[in-house]
C-alpha atoms as a PDB file:
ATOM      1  CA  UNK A   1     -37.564  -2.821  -8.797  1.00  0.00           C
ATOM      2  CA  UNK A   2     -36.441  -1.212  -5.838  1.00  0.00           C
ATOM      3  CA  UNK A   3     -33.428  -3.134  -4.137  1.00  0.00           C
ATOM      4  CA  UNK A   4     -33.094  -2.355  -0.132  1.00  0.00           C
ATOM      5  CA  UNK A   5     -29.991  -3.387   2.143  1.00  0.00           C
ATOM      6  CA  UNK A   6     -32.438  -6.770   3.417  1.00  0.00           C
ATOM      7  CA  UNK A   7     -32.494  -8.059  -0.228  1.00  0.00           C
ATOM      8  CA  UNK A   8     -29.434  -7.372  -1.166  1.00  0.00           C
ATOM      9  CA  UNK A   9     -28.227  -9.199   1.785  1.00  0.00           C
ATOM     10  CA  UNK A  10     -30.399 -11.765   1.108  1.00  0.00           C
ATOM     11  CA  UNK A  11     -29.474 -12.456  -2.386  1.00  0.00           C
ATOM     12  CA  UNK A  12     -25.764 -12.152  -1.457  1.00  0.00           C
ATOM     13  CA  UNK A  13     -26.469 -14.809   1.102  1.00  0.00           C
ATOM     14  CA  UNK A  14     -28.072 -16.774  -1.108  1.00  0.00           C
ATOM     15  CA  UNK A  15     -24.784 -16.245  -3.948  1.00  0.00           C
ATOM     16  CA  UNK A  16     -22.570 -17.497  -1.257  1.00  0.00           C
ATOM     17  CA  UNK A  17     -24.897 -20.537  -0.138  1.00  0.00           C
ATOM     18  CA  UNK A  18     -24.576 -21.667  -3.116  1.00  0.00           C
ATOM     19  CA  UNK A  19     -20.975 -21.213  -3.900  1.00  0.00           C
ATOM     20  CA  UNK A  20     -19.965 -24.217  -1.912  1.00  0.00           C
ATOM     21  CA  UNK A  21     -17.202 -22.147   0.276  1.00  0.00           C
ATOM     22  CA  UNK A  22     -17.676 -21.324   3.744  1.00  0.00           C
ATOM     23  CA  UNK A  23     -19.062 -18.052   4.855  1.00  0.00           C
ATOM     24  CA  UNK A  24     -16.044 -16.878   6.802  1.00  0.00           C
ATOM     25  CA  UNK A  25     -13.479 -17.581   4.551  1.00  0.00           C
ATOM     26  CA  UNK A  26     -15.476 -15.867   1.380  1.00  0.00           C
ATOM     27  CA  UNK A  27     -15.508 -12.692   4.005  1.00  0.00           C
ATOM     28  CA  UNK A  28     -11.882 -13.449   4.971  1.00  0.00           C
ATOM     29  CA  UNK A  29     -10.782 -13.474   1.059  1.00  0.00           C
ATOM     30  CA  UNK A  30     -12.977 -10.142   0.950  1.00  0.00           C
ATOM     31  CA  UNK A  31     -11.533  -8.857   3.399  1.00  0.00           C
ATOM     32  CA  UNK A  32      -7.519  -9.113   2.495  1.00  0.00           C
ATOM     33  CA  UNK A  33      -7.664  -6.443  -0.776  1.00  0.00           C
ATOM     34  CA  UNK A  34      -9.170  -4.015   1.537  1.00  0.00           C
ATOM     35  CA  UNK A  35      -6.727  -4.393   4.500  1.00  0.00           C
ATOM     36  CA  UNK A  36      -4.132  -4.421   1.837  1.00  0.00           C
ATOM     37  CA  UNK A  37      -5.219  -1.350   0.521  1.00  0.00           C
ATOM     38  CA  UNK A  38      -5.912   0.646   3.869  1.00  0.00           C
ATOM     39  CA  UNK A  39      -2.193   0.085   4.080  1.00  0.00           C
ATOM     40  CA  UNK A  40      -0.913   0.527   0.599  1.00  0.00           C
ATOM     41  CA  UNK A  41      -2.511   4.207   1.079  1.00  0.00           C
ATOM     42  CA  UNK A  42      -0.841   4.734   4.334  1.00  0.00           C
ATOM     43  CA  UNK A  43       2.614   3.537   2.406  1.00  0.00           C
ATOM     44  CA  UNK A  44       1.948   5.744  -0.347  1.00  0.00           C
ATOM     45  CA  UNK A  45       2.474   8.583   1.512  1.00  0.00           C
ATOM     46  CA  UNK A  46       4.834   7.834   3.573  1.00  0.00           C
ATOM     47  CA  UNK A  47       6.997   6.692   0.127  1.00  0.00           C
ATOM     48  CA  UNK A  48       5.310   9.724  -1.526  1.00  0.00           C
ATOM     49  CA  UNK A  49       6.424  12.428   1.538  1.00  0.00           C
ATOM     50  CA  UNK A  50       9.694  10.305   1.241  1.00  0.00           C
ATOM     51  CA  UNK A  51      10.167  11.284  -2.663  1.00  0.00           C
ATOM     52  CA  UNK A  52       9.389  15.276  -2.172  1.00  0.00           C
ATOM     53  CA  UNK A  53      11.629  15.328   0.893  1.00  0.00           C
ATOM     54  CA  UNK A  54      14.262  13.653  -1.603  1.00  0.00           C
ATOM     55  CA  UNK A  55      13.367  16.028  -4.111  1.00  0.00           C
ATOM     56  CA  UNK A  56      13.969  18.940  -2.330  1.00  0.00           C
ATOM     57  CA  UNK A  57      17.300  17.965  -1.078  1.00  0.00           C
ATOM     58  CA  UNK A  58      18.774  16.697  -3.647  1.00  0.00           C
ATOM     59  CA  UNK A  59      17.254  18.701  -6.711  1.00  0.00           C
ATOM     60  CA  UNK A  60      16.594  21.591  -5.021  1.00  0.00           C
ATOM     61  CA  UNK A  61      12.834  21.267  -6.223  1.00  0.00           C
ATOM     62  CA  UNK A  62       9.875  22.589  -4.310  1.00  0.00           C
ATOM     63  CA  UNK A  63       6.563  22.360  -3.964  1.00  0.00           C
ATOM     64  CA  UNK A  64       5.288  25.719  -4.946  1.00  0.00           C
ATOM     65  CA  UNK A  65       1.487  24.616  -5.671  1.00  0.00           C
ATOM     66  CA  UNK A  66      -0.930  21.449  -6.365  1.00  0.00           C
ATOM     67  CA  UNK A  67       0.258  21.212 -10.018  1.00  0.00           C
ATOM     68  CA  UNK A  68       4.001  20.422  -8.356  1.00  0.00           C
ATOM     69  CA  UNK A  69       2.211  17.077  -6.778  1.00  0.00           C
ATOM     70  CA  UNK A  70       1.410  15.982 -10.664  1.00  0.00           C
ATOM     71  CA  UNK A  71       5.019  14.253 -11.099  1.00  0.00           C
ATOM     72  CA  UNK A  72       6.528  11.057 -10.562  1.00  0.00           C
ATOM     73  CA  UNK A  73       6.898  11.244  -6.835  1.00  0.00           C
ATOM     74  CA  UNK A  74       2.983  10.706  -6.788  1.00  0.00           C
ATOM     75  CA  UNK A  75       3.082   7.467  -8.234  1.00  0.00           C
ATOM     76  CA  UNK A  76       3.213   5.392  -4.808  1.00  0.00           C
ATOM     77  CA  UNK A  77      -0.284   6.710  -4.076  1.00  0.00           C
ATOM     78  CA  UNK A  78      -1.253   4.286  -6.468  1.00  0.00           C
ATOM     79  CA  UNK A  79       1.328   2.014  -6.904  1.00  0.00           C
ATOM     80  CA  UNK A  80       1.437   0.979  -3.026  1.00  0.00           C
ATOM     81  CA  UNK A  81      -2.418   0.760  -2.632  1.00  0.00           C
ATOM     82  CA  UNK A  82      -2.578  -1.765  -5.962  1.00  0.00           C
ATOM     83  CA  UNK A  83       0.407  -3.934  -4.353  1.00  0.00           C
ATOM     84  CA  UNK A  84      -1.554  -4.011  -1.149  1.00  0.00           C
ATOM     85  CA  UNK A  85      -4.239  -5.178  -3.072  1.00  0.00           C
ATOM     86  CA  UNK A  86      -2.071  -7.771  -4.950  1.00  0.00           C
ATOM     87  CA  UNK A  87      -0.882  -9.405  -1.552  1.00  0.00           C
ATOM     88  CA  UNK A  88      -4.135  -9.210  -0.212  1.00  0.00           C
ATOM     89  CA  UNK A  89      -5.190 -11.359  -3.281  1.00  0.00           C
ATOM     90  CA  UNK A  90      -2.658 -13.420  -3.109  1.00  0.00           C
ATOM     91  CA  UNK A  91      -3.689 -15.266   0.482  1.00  0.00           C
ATOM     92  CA  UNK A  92      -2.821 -14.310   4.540  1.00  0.00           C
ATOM     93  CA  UNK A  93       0.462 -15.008   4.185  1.00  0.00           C
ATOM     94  CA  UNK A  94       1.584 -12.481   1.698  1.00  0.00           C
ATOM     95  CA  UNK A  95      -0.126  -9.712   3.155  1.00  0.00           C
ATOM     96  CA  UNK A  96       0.644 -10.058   6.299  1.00  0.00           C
ATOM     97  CA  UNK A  97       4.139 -10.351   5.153  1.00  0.00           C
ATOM     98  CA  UNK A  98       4.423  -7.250   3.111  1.00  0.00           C
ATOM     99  CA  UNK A  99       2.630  -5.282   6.274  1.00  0.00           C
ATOM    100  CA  UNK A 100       5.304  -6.974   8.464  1.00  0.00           C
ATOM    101  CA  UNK A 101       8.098  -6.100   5.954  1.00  0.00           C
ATOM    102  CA  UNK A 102       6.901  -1.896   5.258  1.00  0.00           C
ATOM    103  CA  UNK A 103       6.505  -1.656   9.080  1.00  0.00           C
ATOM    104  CA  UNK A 104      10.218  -3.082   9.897  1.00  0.00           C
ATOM    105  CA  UNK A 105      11.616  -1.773   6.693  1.00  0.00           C
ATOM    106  CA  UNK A 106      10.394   1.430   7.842  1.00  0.00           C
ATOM    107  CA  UNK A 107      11.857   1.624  11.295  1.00  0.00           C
ATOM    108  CA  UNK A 108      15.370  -0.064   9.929  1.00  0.00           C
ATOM    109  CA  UNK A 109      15.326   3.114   7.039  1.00  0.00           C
ATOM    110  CA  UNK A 110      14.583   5.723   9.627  1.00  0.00           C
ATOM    111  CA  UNK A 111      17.606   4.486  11.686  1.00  0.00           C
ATOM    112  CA  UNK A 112      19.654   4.324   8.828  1.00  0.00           C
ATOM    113  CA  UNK A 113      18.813   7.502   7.195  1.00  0.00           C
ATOM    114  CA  UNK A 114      19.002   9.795  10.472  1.00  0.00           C
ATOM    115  CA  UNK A 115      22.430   8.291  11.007  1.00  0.00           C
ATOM    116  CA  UNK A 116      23.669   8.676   7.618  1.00  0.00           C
ATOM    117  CA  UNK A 117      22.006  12.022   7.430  1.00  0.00           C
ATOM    118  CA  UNK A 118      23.479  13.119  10.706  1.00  0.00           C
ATOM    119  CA  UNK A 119      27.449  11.356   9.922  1.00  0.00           C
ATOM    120  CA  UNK A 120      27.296  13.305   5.950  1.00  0.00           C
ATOM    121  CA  UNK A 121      26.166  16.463   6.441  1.00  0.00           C
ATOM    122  CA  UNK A 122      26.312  18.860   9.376  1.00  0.00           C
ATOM    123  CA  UNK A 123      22.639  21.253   8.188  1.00  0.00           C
ATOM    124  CA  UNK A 124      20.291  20.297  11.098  1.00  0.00           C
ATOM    125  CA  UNK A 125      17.668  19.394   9.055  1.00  0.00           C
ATOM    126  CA  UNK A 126      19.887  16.574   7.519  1.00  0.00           C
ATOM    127  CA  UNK A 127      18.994  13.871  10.236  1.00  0.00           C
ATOM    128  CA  UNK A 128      15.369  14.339   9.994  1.00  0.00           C
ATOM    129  CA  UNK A 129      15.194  14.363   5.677  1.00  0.00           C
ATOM    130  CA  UNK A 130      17.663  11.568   5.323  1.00  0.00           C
ATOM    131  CA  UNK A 131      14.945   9.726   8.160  1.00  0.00           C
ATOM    132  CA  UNK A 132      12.261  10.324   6.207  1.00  0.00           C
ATOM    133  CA  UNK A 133      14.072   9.267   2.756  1.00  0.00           C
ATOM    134  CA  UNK A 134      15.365   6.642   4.487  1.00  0.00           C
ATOM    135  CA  UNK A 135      11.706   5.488   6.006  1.00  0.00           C
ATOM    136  CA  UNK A 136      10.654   5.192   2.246  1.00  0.00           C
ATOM    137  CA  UNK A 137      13.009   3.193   1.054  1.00  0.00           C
ATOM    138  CA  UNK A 138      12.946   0.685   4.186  1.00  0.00           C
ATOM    139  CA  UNK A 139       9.210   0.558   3.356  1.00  0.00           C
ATOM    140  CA  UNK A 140       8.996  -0.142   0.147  1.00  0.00           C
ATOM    141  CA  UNK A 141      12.134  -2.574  -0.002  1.00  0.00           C
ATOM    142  CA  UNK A 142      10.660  -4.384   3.182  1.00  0.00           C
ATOM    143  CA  UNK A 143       7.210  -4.481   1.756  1.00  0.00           C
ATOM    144  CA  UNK A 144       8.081  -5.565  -1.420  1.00  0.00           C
ATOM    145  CA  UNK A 145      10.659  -7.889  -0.304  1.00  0.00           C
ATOM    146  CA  UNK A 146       9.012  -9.588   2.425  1.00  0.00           C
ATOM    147  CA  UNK A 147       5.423  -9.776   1.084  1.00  0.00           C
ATOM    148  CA  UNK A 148       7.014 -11.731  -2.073  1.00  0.00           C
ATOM    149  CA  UNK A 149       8.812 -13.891   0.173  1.00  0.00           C
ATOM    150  CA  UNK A 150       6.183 -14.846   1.797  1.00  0.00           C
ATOM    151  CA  UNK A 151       3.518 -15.309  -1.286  1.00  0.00           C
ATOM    152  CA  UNK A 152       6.234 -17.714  -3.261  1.00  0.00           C
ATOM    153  CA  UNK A 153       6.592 -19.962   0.373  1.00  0.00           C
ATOM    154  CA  UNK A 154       2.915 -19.853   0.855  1.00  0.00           C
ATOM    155  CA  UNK A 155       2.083 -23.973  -0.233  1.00  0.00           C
ATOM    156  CA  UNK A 156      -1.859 -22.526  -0.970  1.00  0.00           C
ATOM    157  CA  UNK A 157      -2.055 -19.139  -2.005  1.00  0.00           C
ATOM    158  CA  UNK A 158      -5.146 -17.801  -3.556  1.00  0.00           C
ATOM    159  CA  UNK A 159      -3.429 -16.222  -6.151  1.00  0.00           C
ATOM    160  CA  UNK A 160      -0.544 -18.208  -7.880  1.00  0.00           C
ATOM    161  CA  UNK A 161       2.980 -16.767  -7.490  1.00  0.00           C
ATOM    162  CA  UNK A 162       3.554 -15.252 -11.045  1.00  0.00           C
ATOM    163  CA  UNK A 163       6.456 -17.192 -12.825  1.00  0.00           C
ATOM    164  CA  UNK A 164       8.353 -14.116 -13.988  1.00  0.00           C
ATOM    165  CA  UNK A 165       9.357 -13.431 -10.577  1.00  0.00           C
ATOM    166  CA  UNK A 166      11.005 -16.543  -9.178  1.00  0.00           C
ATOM    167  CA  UNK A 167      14.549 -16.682  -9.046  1.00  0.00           C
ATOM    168  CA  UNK A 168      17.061 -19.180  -7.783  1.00  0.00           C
ATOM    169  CA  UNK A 169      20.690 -17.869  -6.202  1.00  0.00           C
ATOM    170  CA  UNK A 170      22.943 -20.766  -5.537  1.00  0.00           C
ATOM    171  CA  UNK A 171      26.579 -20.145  -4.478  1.00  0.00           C
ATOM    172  CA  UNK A 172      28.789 -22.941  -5.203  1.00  0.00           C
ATOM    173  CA  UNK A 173      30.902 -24.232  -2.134  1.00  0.00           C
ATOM    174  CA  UNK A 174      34.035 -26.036  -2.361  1.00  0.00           C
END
């Protein structure tokens, strides 16, 4: 049996009738992993260009052909896409967190690392590597940080808020 885009539509029309949820939020719920991981692959390699940039100032290593790209600093490529994924499971307000969080923690880090670049070292290209280091970091910290925030606050998540992470920090006051 041949299937054609009409009956496929139809029979995923006909899955969803009979789910019981509404249309627009099924698509909405669909819609989240994908949007998370548009932008997990964008923060990959900006955290990726961020780790060879490191690399090279720090270690002195370069990238000399593809092989060189088969190391740890390619690990964001799919770490970041399968956290943007993650949020995007977990409901709206952890993904649009996390996206909030990588974009700010990104601008914040380039700040900070062009300064700090520029104030320790006096090699021109110091400013722009320790902004591009420093636009990693902000990301993922932000991302991370904020996205979580967000997902343990959210009162109706679609994905519970795993256990492991939750924390408490109480300061005791006099």
């Amino acid at each position: 049996m041949k299937i054609d885009g009409r009956r496929l539509v139809a029979m995923l029309m006909v899955v969803i009738s009979t789910a019981g949820a509404n249309p627009e939020e099924l698509s909405a719920q669909a819609q989240r992993p994908v949007i998370g991981a548009g932008a997990g692959i964008a923060g990959g390699v900006v955290i990726t260009l961020s780790a060879i940039v490191a690399r090279a100032r720090f270690q002195r290593e370069y990238i000399d052909s593809v092989e060189d790209l088969i190391h740890w600093q390619s690990l964001p490529m799919i770490a970041a896409p399968a956290a943007g994924v993650t949020f995007g499971l977990a409901g709206r307000d952890a993904l649009v967190g996390s996206i909030v969080g990588s974009v700010s923690g990104m601008a914040i880090g380039t700040a900070a690392g062009a300064g700090i670049g520029w104030l320790v070292s006096r090699n021109q290209e110091s400013p722009w590597a320790g902004a591009v280091i420093g636009a990693g970091v902000g990301l993922s910290v932000g991302g991370l940080a904020l996205g979580l925030i967000r997902w343990s606050e959210d009162d109706n998540p679609d994905l519970s808020f795993p256990s492991v992470l939750r924390f408490e920090l109480s300061v005791p006051l006099p």
